[in-house]
PDB file of N, CA and C in Angstrom:
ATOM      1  N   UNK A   1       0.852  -1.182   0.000  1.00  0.00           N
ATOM      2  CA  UNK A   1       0.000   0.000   0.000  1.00  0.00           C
ATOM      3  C   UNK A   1       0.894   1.240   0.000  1.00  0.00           C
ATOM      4  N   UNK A   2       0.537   2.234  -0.913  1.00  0.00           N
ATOM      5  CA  UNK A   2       1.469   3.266  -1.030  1.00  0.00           C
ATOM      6  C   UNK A   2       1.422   4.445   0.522  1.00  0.00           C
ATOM      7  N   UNK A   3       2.092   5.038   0.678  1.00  0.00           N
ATOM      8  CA  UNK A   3       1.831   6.578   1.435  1.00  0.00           C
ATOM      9  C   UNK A   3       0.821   7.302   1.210  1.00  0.00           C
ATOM     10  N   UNK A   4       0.026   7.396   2.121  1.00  0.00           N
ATOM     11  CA  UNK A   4      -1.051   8.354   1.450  1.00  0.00           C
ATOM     12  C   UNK A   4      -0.872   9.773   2.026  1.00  0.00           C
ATOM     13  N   UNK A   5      -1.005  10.571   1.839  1.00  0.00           N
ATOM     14  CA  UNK A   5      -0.822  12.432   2.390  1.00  0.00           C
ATOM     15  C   UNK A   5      -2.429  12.915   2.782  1.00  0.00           C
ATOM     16  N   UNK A   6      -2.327  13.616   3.697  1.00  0.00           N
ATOM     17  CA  UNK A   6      -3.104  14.665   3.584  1.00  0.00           C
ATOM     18  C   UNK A   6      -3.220  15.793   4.164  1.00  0.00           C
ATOM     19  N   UNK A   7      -3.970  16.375   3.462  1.00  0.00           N
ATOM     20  CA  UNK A   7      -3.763  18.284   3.817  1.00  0.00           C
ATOM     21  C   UNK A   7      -4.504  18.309   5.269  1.00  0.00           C
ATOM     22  N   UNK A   8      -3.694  18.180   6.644  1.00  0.00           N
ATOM     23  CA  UNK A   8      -4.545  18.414   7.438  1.00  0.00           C
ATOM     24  C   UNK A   8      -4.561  19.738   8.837  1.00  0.00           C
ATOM     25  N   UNK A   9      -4.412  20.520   7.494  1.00  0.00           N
ATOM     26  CA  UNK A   9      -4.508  22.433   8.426  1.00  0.00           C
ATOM     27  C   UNK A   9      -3.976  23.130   7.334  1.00  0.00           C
ATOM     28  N   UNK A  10      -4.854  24.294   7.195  1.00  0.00           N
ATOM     29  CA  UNK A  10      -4.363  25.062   6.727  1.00  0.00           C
ATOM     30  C   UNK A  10      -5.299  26.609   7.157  1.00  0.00           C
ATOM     31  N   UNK A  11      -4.144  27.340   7.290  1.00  0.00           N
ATOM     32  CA  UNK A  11      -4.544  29.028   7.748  1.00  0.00           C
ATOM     33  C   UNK A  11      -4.027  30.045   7.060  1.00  0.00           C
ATOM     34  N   UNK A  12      -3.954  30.908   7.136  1.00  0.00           N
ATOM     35  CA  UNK A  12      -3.054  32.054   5.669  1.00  0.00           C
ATOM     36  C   UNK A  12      -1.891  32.277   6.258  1.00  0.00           C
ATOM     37  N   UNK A  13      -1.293  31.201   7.143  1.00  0.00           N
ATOM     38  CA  UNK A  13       0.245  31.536   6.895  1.00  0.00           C
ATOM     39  C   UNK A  13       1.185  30.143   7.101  1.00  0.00           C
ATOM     40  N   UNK A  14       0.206  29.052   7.073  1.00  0.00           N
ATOM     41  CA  UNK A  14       0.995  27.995   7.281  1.00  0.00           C
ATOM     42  C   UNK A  14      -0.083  26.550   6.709  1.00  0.00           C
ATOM     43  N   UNK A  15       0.300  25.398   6.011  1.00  0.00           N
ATOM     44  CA  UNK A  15      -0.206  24.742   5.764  1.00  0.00           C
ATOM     45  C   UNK A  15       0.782  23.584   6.148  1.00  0.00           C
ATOM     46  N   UNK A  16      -0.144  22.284   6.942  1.00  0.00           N
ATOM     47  CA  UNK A  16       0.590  21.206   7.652  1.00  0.00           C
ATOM     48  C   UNK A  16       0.288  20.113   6.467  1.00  0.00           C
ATOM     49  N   UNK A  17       0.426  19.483   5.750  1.00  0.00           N
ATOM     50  CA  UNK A  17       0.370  18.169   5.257  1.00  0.00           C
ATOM     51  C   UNK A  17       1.032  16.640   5.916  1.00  0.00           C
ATOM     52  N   UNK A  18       0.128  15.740   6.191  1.00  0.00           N
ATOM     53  CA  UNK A  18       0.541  14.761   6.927  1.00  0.00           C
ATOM     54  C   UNK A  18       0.687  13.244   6.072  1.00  0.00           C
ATOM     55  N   UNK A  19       1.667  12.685   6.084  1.00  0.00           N
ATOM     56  CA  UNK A  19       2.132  11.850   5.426  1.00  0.00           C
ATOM     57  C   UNK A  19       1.984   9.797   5.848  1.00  0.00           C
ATOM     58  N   UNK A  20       1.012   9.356   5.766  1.00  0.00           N
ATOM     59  CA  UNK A  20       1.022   7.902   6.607  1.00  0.00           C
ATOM     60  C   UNK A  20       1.602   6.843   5.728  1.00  0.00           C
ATOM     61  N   UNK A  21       2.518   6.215   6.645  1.00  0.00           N
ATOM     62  CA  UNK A  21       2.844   4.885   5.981  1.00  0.00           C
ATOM     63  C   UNK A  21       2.094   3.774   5.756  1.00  0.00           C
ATOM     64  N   UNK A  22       2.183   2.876   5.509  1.00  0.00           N
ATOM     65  CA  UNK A  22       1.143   1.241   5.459  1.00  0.00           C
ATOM     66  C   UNK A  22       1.256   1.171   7.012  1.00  0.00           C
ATOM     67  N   UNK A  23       0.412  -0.157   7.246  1.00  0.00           N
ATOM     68  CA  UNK A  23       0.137  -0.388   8.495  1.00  0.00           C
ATOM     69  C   UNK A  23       1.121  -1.804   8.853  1.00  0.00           C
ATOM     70  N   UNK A  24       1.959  -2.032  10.170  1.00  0.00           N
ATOM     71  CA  UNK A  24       2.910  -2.861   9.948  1.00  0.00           C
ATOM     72  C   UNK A  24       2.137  -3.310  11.694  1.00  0.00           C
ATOM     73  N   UNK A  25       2.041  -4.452  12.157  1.00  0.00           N
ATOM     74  CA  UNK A  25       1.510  -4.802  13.141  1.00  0.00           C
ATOM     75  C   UNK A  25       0.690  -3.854  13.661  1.00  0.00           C
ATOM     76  N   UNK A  26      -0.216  -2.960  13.129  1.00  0.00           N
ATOM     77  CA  UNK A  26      -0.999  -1.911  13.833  1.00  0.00           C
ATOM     78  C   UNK A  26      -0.611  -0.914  14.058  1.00  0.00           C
ATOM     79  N   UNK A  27       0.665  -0.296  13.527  1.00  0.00           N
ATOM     80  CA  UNK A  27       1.603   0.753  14.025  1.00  0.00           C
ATOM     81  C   UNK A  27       1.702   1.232  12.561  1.00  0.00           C
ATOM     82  N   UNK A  28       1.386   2.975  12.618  1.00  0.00           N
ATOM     83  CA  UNK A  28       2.047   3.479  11.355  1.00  0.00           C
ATOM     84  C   UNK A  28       2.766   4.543  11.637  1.00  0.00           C
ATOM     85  N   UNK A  29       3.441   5.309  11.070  1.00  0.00           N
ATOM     86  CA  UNK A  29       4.490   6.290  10.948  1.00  0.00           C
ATOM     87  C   UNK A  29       3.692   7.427  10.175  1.00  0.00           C
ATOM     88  N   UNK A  30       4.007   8.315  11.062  1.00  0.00           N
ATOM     89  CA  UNK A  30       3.388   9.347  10.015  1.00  0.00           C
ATOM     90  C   UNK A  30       4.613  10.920   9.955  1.00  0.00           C
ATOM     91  N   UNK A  31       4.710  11.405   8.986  1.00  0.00           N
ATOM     92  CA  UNK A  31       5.303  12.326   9.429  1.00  0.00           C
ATOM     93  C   UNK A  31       4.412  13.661   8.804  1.00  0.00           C
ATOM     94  N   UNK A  32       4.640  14.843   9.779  1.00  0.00           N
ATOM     95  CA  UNK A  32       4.231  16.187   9.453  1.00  0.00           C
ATOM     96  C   UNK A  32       5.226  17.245   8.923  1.00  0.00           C
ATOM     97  N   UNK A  33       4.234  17.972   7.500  1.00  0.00           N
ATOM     98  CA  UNK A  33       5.367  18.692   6.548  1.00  0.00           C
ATOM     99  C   UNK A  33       4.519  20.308   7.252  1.00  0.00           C
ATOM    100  N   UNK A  34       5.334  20.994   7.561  1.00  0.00           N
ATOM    101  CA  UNK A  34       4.625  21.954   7.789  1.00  0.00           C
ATOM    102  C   UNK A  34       5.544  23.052   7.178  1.00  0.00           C
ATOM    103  N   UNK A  35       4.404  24.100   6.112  1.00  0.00           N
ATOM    104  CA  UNK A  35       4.647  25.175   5.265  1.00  0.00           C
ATOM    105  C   UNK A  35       4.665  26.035   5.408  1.00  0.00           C
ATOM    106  N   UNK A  36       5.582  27.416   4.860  1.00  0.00           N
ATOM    107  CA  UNK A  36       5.121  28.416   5.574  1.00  0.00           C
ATOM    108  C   UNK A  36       4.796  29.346   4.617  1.00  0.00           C
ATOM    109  N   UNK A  37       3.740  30.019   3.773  1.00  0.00           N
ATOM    110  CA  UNK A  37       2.576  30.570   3.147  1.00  0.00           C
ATOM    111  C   UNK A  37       2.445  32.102   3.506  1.00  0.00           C
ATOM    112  N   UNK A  38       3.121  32.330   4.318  1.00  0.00           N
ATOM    113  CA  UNK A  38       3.245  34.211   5.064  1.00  0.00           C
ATOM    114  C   UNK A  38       3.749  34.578   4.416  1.00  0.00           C
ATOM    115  N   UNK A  39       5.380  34.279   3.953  1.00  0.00           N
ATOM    116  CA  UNK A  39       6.246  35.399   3.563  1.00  0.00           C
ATOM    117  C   UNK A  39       6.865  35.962   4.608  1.00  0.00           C
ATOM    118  N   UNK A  40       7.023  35.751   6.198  1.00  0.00           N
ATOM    119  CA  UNK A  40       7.390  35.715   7.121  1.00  0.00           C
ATOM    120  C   UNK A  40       7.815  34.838   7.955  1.00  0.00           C
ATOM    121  N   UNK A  41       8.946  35.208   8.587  1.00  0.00           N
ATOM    122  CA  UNK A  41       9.649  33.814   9.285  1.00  0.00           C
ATOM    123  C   UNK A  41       8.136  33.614  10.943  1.00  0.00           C
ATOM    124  N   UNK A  42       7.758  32.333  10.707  1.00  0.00           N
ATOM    125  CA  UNK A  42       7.243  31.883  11.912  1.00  0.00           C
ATOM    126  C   UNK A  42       8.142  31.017  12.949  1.00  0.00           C
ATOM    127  N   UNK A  43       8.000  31.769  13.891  1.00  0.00           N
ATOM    128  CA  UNK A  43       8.667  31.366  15.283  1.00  0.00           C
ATOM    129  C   UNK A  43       7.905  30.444  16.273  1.00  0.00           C
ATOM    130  N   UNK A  44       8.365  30.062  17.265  1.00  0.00           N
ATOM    131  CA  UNK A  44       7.626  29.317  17.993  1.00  0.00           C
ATOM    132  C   UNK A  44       6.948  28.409  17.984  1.00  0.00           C
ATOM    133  N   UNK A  45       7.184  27.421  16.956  1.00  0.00           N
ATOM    134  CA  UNK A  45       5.971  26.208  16.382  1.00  0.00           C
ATOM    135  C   UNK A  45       6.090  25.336  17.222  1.00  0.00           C
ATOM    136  N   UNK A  46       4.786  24.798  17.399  1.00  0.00           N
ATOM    137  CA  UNK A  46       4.800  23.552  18.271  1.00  0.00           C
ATOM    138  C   UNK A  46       3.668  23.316  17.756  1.00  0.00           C
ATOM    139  N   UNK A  47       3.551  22.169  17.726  1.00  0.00           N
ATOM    140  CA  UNK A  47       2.307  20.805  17.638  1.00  0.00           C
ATOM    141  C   UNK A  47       2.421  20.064  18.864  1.00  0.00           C
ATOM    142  N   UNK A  48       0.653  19.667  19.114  1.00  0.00           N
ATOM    143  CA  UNK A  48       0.746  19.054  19.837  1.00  0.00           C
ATOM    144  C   UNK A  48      -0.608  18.180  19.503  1.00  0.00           C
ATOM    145  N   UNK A  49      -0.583  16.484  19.759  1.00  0.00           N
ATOM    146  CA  UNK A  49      -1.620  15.680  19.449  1.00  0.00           C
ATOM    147  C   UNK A  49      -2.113  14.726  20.667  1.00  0.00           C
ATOM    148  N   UNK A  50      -3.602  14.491  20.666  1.00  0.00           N
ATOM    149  CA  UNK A  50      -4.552  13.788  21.211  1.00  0.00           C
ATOM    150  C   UNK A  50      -4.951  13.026  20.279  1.00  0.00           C
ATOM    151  N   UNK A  51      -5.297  11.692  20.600  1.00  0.00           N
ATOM    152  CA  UNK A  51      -5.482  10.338  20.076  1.00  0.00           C
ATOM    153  C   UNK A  51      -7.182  10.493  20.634  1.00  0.00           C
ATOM    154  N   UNK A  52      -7.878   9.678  19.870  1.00  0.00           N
ATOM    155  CA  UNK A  52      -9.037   8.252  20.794  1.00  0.00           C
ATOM    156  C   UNK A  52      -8.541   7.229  21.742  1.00  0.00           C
ATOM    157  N   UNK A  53      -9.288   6.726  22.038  1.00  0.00           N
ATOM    158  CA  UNK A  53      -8.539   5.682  23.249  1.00  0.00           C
ATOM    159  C   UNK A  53      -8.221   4.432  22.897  1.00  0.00           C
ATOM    160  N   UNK A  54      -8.485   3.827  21.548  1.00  0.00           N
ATOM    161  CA  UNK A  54      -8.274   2.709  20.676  1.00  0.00           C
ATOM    162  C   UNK A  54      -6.381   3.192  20.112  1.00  0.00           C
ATOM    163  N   UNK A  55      -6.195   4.084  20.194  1.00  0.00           N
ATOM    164  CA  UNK A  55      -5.343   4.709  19.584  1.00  0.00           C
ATOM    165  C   UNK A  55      -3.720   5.256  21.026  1.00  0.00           C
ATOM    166  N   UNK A  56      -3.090   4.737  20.613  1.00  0.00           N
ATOM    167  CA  UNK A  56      -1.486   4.668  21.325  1.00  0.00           C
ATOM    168  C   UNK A  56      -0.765   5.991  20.486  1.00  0.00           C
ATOM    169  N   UNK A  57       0.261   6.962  21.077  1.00  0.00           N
ATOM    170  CA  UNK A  57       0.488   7.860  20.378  1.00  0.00           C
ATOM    171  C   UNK A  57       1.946   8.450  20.440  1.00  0.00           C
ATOM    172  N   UNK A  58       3.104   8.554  19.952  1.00  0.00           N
ATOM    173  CA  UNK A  58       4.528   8.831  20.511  1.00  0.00           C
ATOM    174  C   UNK A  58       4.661  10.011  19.525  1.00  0.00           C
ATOM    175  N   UNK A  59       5.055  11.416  20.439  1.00  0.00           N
ATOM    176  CA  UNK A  59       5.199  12.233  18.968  1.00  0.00           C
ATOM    177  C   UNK A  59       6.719  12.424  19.289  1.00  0.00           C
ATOM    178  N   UNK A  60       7.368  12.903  17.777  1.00  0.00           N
ATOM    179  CA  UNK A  60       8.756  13.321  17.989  1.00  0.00           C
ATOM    180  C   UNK A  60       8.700  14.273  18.426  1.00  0.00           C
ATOM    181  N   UNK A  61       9.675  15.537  18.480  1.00  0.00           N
ATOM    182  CA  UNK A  61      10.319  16.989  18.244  1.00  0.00           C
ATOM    183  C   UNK A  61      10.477  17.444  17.001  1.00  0.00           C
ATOM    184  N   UNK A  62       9.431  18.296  16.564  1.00  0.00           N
ATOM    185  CA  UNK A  62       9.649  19.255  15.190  1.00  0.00           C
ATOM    186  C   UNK A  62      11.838  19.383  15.176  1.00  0.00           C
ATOM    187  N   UNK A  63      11.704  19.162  14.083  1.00  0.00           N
ATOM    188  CA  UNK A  63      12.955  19.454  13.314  1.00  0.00           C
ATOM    189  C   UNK A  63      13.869  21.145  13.304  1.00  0.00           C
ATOM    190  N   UNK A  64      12.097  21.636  13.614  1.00  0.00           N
ATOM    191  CA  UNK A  64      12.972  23.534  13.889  1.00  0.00           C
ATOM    192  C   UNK A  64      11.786  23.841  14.639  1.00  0.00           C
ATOM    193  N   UNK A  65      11.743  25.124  15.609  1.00  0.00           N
ATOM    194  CA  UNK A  65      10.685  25.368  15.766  1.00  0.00           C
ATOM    195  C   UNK A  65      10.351  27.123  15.365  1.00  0.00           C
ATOM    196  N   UNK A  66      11.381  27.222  14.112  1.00  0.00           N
ATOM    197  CA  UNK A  66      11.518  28.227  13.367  1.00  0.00           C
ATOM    198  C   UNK A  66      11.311  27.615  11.881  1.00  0.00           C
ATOM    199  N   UNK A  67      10.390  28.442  11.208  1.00  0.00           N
ATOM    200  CA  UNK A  67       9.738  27.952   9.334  1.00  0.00           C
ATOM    201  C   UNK A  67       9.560  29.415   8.800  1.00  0.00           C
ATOM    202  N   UNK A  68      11.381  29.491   8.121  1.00  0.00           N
ATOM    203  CA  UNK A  68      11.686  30.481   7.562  1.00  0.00           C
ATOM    204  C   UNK A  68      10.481  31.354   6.374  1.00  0.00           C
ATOM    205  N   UNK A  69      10.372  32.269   5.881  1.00  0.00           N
ATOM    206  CA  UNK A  69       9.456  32.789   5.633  1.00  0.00           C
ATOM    207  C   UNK A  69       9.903  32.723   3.949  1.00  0.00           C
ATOM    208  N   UNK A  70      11.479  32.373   3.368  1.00  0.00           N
ATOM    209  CA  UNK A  70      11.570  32.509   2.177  1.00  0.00           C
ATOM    210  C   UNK A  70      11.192  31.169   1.709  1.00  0.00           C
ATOM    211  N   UNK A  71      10.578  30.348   1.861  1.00  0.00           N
ATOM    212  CA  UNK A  71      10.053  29.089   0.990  1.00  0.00           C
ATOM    213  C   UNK A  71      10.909  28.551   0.816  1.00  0.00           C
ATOM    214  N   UNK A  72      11.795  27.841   1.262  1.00  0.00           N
ATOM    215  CA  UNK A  72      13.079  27.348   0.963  1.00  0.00           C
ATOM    216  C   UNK A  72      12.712  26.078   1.389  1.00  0.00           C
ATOM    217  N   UNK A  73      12.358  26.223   2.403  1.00  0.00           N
ATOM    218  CA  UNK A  73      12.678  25.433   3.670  1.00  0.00           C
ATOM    219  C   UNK A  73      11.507  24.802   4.597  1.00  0.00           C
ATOM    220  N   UNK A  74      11.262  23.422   5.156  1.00  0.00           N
ATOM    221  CA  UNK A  74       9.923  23.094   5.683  1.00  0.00           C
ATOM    222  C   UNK A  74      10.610  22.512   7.152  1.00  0.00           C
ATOM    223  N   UNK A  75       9.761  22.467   7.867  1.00  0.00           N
ATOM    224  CA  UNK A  75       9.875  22.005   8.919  1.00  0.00           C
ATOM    225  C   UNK A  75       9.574  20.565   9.227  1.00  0.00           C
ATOM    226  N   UNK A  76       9.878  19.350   9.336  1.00  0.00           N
ATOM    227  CA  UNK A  76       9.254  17.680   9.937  1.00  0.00           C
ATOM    228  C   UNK A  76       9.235  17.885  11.084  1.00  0.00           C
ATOM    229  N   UNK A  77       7.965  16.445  11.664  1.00  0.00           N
ATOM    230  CA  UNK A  77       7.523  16.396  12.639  1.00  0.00           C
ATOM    231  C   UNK A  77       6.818  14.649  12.394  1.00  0.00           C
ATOM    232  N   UNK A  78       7.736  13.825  13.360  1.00  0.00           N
ATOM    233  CA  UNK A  78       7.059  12.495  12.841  1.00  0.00           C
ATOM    234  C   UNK A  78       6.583  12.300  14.346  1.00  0.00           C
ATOM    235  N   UNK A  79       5.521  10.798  14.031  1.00  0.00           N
ATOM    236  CA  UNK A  79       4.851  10.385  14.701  1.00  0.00           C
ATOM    237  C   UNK A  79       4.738   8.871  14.870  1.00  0.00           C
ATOM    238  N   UNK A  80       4.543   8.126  15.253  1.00  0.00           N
ATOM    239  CA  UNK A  80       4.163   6.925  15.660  1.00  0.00           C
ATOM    240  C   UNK A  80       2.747   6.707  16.460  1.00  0.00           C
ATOM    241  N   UNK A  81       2.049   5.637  15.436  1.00  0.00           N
ATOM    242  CA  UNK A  81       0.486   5.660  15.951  1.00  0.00           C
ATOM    243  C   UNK A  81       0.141   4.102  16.256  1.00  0.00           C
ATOM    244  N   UNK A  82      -0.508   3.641  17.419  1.00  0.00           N
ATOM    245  CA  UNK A  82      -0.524   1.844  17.188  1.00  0.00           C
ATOM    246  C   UNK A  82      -2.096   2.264  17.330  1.00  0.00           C
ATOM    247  N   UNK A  83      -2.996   1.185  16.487  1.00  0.00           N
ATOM    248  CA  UNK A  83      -4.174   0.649  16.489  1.00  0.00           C
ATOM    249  C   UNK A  83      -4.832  -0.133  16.801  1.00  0.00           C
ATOM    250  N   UNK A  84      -5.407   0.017  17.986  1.00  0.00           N
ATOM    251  CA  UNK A  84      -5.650  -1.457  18.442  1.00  0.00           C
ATOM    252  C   UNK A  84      -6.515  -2.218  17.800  1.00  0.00           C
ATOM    253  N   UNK A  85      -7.418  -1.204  16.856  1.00  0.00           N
ATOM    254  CA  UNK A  85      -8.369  -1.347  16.199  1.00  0.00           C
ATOM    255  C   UNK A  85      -8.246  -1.662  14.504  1.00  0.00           C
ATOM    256  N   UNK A  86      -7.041  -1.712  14.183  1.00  0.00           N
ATOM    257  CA  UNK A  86      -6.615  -1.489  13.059  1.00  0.00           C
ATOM    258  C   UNK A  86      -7.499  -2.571  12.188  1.00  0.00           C
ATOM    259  N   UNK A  87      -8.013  -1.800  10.826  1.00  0.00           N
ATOM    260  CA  UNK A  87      -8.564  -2.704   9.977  1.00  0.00           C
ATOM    261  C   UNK A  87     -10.215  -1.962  10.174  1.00  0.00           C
ATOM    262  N   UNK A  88     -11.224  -2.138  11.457  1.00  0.00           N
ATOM    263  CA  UNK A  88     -12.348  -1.474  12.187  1.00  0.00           C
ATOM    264  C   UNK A  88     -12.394  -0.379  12.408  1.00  0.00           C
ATOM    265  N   UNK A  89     -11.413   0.950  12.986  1.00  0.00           N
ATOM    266  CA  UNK A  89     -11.713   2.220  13.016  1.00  0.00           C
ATOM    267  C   UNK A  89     -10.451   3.095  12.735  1.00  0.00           C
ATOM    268  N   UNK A  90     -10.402   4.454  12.181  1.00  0.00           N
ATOM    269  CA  UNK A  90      -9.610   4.753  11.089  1.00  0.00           C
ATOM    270  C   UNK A  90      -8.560   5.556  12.411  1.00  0.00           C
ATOM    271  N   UNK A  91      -7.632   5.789  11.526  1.00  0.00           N
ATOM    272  CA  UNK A  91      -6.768   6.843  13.040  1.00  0.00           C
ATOM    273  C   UNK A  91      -7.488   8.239  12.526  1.00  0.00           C
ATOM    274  N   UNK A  92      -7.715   9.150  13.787  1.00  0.00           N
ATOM    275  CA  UNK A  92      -8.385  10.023  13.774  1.00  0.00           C
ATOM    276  C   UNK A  92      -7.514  11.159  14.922  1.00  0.00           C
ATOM    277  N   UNK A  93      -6.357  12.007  14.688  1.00  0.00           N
ATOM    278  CA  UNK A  93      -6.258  13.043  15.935  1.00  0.00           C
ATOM    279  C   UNK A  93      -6.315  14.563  15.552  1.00  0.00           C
ATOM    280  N   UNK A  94      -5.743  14.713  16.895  1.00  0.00           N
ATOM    281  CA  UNK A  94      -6.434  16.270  17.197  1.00  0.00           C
ATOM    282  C   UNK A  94      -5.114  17.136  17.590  1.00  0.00           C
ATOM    283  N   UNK A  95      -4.939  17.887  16.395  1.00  0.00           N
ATOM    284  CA  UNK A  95      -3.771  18.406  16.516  1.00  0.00           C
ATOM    285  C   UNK A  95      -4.175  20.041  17.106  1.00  0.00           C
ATOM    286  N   UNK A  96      -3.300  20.326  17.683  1.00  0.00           N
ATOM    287  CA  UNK A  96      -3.194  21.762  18.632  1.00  0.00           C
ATOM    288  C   UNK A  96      -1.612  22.601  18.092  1.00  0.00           C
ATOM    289  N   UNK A  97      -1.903  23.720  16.838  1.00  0.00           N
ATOM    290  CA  UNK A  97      -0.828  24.136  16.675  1.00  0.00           C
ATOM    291  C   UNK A  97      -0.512  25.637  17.194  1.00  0.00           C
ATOM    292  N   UNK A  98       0.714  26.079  17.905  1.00  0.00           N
ATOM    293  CA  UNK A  98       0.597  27.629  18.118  1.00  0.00           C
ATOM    294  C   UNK A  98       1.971  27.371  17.358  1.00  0.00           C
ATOM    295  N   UNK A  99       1.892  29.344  17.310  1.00  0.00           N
ATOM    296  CA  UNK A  99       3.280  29.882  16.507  1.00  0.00           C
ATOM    297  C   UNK A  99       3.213  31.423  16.413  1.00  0.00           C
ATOM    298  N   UNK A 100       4.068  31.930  16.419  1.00  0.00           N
ATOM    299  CA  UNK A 100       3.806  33.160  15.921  1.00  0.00           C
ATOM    300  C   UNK A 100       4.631  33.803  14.634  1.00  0.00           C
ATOM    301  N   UNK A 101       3.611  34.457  14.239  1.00  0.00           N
ATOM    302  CA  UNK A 101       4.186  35.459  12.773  1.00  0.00           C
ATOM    303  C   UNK A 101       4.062  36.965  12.796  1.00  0.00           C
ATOM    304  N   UNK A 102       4.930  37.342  12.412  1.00  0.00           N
ATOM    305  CA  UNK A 102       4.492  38.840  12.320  1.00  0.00           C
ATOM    306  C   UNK A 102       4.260  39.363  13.544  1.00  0.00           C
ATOM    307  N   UNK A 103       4.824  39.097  14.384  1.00  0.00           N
ATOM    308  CA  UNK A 103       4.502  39.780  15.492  1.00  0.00           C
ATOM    309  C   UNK A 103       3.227  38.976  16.860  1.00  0.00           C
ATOM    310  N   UNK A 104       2.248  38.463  15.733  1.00  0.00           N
ATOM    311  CA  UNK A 104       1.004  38.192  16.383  1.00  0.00           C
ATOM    312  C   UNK A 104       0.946  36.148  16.378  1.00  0.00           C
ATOM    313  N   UNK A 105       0.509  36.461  17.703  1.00  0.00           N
ATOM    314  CA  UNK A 105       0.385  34.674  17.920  1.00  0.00           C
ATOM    315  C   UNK A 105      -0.714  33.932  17.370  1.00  0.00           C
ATOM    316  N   UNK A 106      -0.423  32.937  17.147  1.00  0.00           N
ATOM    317  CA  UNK A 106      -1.690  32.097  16.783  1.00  0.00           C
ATOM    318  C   UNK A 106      -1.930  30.507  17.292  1.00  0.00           C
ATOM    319  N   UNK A 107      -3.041  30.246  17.839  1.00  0.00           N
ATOM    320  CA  UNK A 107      -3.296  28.983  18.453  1.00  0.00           C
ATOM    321  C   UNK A 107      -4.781  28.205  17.794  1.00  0.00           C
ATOM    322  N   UNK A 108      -4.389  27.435  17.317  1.00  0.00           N
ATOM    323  CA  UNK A 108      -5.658  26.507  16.747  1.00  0.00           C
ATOM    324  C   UNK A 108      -5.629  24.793  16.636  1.00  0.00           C
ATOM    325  N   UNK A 109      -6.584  24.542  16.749  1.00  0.00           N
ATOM    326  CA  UNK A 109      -7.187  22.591  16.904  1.00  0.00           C
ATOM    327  C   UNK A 109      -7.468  22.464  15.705  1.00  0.00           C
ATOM    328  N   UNK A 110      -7.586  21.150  15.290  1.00  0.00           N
ATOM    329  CA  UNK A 110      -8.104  20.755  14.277  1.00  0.00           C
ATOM    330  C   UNK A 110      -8.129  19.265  14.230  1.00  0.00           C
ATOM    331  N   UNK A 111      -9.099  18.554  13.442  1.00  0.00           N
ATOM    332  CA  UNK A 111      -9.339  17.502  13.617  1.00  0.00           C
ATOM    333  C   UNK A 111      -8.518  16.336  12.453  1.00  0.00           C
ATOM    334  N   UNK A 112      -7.624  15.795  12.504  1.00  0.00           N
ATOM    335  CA  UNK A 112      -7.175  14.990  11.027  1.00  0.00           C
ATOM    336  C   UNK A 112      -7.867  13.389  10.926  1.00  0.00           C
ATOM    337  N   UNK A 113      -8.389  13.568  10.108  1.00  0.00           N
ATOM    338  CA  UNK A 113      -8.450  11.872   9.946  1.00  0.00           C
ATOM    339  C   UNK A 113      -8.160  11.446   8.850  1.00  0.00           C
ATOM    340  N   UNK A 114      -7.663  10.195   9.318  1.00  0.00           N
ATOM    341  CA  UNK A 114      -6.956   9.317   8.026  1.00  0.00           C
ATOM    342  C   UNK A 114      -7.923   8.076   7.722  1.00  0.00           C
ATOM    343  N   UNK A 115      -8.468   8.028   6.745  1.00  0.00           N
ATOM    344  CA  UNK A 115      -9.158   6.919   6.562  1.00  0.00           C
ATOM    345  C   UNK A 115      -8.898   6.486   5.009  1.00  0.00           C
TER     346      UNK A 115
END
């Protein structure tokens, strides 16, 4: 089964795309591409994720927690997900991103699911 992606956030200065591997004993890998769409260097990034309770969850450390503003350059952020459910219910989390740009902070949830 190939990688599948998906677009899961986007705001007018940053877009996250999330990347899942196949499923290997119930465990997949996912990693997060996160963009930066301002034209301004964003500072302070952090992600942070909540699972379901079928769902086991290990996140890494973003790669920078600076996403330069000239497009050059993206930030990773991988993950590890086990399923207990795998096959019956899809992985589904809840990502919490702040950062700031331009001066002004920003904090938002959002829901990703992979099915």
């Amino acid at each position: 089964m190939p990688k599948m992606r998906v677009e899961g956030f986007v705001d007018e200065n940053m877009i996250i795309e999330f990347e899942m591997g196949p499923a290997v004993g119930g465990e997949r890998h996912i990693k997060a591409y996160f963009l930066n769409v301002c034209g301004s260097d964003i500072t302070g990034l952090n992600m942070q994720i909540a699972v379901q309770k079928h769902l086991k969850a290990a996140l890494q450390p973003a790669t920078s927690s600076v996403l330069s503003g000239d497009g050059k350059s993206t930030v990773q952020q991988e993950m590890k997900i086990t399923n207990s459910l795998e096959g019956t219910k899809p992985i589904v989390i809840k990502i919490k991103v702040n950062y700031t740009c331009n001066g002004k902070t920003f904090d938002a949830t959002k829901t990703v699911s992979f099915s």
